[in-house]
PDB file of N, CA and C in Angstrom:
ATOM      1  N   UNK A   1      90.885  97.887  89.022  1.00  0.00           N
ATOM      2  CA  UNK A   1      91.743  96.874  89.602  1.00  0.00           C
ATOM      3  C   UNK A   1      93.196  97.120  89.212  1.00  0.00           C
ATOM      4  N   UNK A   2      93.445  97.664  88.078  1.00  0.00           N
ATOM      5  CA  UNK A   2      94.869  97.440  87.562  1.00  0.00           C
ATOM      6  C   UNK A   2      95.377  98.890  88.297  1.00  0.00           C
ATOM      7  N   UNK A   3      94.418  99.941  88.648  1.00  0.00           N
ATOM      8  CA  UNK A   3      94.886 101.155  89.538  1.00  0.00           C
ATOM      9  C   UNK A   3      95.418 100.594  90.657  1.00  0.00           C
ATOM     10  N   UNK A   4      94.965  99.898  90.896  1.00  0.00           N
ATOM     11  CA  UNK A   4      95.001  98.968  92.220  1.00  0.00           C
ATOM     12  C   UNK A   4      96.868  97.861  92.516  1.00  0.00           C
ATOM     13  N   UNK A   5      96.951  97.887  91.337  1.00  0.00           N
ATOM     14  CA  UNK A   5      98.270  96.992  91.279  1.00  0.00           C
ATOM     15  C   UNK A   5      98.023  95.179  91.040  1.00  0.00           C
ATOM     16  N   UNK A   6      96.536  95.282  90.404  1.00  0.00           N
ATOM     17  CA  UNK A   6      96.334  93.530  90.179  1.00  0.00           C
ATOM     18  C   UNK A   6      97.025  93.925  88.501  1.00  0.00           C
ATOM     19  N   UNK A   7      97.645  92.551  88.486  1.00  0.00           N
ATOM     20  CA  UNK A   7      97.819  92.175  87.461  1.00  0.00           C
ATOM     21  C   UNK A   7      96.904  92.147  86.171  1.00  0.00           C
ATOM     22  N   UNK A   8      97.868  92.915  84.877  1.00  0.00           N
ATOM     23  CA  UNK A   8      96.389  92.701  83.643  1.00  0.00           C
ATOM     24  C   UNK A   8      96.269  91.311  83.118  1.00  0.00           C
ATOM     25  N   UNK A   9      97.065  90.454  83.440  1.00  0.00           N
ATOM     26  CA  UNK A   9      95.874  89.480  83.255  1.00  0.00           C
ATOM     27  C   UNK A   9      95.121  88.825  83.955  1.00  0.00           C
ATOM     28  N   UNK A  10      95.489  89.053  85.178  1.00  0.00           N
ATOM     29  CA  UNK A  10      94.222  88.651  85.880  1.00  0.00           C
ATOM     30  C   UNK A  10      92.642  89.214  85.778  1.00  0.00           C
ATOM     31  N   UNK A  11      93.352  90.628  85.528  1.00  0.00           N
ATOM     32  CA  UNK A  11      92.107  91.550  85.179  1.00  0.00           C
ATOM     33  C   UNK A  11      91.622  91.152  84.024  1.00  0.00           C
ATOM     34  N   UNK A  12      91.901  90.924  83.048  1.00  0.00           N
ATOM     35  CA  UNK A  12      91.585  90.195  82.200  1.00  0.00           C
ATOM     36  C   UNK A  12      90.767  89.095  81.968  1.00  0.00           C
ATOM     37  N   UNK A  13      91.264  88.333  82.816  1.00  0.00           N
ATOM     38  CA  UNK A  13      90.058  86.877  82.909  1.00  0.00           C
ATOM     39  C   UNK A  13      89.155  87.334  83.392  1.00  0.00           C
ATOM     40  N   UNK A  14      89.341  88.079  84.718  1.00  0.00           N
ATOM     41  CA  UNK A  14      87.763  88.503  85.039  1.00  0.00           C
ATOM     42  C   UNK A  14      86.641  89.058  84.827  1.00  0.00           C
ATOM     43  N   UNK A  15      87.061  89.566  83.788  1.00  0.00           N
ATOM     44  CA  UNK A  15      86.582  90.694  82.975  1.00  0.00           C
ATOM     45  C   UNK A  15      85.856  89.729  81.455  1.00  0.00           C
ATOM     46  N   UNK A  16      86.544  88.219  82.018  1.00  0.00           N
ATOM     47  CA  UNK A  16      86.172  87.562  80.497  1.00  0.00           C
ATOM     48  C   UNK A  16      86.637  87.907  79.161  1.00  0.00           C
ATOM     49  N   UNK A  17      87.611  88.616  78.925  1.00  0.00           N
ATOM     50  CA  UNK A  17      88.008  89.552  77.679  1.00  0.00           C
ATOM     51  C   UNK A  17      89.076  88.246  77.466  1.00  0.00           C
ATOM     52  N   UNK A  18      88.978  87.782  76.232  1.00  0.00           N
ATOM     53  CA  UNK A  18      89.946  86.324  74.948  1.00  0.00           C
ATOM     54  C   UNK A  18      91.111  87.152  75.209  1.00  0.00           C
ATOM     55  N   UNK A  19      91.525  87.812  75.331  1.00  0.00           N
ATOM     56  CA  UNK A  19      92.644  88.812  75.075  1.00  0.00           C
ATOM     57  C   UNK A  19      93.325  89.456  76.340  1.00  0.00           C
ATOM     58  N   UNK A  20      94.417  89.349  76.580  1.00  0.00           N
ATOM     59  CA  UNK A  20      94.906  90.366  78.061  1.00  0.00           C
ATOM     60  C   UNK A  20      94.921  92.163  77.255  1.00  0.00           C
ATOM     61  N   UNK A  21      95.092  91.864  75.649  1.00  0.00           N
ATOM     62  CA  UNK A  21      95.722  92.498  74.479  1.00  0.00           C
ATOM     63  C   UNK A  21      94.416  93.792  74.495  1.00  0.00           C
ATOM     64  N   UNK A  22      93.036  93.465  74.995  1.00  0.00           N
ATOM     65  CA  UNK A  22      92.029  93.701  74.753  1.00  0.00           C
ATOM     66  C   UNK A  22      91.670  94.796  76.244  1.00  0.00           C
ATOM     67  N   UNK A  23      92.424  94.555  76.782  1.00  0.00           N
ATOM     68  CA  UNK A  23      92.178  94.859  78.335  1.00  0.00           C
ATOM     69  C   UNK A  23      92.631  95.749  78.405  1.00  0.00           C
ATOM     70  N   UNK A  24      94.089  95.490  78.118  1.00  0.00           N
ATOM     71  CA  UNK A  24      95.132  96.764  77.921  1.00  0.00           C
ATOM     72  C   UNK A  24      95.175  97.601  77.112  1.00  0.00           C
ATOM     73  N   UNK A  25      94.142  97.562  75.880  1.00  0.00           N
ATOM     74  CA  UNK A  25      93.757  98.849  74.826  1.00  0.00           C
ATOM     75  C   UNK A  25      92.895  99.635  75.772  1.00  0.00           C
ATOM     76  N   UNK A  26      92.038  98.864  76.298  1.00  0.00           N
ATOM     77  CA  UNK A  26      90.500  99.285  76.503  1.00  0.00           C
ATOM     78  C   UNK A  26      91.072 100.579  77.423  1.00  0.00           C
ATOM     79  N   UNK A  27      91.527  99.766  78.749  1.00  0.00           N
ATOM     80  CA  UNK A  27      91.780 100.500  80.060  1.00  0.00           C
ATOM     81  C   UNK A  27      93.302 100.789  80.829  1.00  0.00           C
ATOM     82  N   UNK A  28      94.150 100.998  79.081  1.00  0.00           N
ATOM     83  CA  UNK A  28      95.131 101.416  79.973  1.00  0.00           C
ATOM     84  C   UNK A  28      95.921 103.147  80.230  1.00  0.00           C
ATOM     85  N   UNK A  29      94.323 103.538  79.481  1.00  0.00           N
ATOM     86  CA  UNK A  29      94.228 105.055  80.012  1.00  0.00           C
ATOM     87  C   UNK A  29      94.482 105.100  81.671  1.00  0.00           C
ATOM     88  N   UNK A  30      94.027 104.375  82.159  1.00  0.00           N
ATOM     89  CA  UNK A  30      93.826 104.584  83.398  1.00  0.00           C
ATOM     90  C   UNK A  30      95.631 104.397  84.332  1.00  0.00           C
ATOM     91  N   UNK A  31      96.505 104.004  83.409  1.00  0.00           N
ATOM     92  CA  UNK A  31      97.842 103.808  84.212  1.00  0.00           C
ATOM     93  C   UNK A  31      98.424 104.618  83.413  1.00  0.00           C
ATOM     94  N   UNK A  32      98.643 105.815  83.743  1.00  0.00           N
ATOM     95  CA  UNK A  32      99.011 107.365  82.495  1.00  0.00           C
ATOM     96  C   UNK A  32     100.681 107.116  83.236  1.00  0.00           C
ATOM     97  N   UNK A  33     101.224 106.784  84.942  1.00  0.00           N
ATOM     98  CA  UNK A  33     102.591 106.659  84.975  1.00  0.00           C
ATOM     99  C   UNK A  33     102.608 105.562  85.417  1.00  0.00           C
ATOM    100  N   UNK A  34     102.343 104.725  84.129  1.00  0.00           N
ATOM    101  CA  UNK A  34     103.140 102.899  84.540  1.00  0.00           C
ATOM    102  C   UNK A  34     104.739 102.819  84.316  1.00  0.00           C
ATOM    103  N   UNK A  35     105.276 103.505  83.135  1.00  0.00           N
ATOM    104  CA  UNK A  35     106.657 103.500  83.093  1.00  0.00           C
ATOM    105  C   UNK A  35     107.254 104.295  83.932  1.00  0.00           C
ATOM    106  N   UNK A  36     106.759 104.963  84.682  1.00  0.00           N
ATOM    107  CA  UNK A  36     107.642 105.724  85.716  1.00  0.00           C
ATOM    108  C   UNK A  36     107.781 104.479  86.971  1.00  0.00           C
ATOM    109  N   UNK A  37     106.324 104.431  87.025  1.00  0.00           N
ATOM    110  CA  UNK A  37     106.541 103.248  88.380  1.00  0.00           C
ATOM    111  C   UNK A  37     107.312 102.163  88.197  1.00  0.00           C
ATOM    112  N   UNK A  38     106.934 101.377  86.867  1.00  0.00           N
ATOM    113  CA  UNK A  38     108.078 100.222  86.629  1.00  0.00           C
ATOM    114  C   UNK A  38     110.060 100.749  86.765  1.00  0.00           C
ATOM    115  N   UNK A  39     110.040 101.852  86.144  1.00  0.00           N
ATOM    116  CA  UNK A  39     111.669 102.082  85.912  1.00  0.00           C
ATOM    117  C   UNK A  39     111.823 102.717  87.620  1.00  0.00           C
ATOM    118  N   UNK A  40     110.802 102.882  88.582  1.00  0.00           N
ATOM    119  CA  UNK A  40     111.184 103.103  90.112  1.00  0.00           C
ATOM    120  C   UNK A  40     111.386 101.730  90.879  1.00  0.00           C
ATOM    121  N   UNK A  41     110.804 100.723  90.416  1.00  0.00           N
ATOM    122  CA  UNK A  41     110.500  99.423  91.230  1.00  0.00           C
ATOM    123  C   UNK A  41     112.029  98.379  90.456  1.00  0.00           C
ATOM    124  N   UNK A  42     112.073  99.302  89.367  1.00  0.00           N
ATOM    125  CA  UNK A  42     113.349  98.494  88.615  1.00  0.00           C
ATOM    126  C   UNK A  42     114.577  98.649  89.417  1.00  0.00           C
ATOM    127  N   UNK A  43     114.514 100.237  89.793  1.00  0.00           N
ATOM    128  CA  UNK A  43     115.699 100.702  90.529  1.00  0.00           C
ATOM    129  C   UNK A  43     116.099 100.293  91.897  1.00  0.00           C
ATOM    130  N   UNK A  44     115.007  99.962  92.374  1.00  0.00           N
ATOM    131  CA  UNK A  44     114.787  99.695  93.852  1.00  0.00           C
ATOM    132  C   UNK A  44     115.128  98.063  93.335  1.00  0.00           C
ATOM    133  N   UNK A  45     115.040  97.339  92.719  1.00  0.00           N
ATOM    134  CA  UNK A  45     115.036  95.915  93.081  1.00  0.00           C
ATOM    135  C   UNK A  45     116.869  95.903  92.534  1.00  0.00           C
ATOM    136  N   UNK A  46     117.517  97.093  91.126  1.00  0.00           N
ATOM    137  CA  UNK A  46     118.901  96.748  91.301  1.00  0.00           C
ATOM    138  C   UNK A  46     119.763  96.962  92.310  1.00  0.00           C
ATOM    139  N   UNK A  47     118.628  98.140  93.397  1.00  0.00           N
ATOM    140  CA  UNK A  47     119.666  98.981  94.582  1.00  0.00           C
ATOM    141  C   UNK A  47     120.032  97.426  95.442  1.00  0.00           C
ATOM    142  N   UNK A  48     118.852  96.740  95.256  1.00  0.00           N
ATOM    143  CA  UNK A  48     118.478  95.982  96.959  1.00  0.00           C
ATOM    144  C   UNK A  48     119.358  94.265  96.418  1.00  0.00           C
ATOM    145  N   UNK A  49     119.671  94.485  95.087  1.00  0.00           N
ATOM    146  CA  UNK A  49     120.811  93.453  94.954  1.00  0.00           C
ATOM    147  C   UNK A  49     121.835  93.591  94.562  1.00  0.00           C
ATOM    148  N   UNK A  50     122.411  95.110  94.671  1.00  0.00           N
ATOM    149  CA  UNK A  50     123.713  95.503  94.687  1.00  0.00           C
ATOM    150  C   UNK A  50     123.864  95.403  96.464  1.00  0.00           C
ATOM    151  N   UNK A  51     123.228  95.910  97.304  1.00  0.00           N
ATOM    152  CA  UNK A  51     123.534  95.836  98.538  1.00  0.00           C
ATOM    153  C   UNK A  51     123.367  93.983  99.126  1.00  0.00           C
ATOM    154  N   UNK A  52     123.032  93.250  98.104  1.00  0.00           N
ATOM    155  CA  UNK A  52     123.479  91.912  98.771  1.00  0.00           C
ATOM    156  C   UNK A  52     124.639  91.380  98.291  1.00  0.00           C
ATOM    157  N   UNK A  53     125.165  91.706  97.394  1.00  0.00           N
ATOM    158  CA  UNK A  53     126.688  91.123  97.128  1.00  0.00           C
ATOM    159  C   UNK A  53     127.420  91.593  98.255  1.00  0.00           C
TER     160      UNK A  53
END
């Protein structure tokens, strides 16, 4: 799911895991370029509110 782009804590509850903390040890092998994607989605959201001023 979190390959997927759901949220870890949602994944989390569903999964029943007390912890989001628990989720994200377990299975966050599985997002090997999360900081690439975040610092791309970062860039794209400062481009798209520099072009609204």
């Amino acid at each position: 799911m979190m390959e997927q782009g759901v949220n870890p804590k949602t994944v989390a509850e569903r999964l029943r895991h007390s912890s989001v903390v628990i989720t994200l040890d377990t299975y966050s092998h599985v997002l090997p370029n999360i900081q690439e994607e975040a610092a791309v989605k970062f860039e794209e959201a400062m481009n798209r509110s520099a072009q609204q001023r």
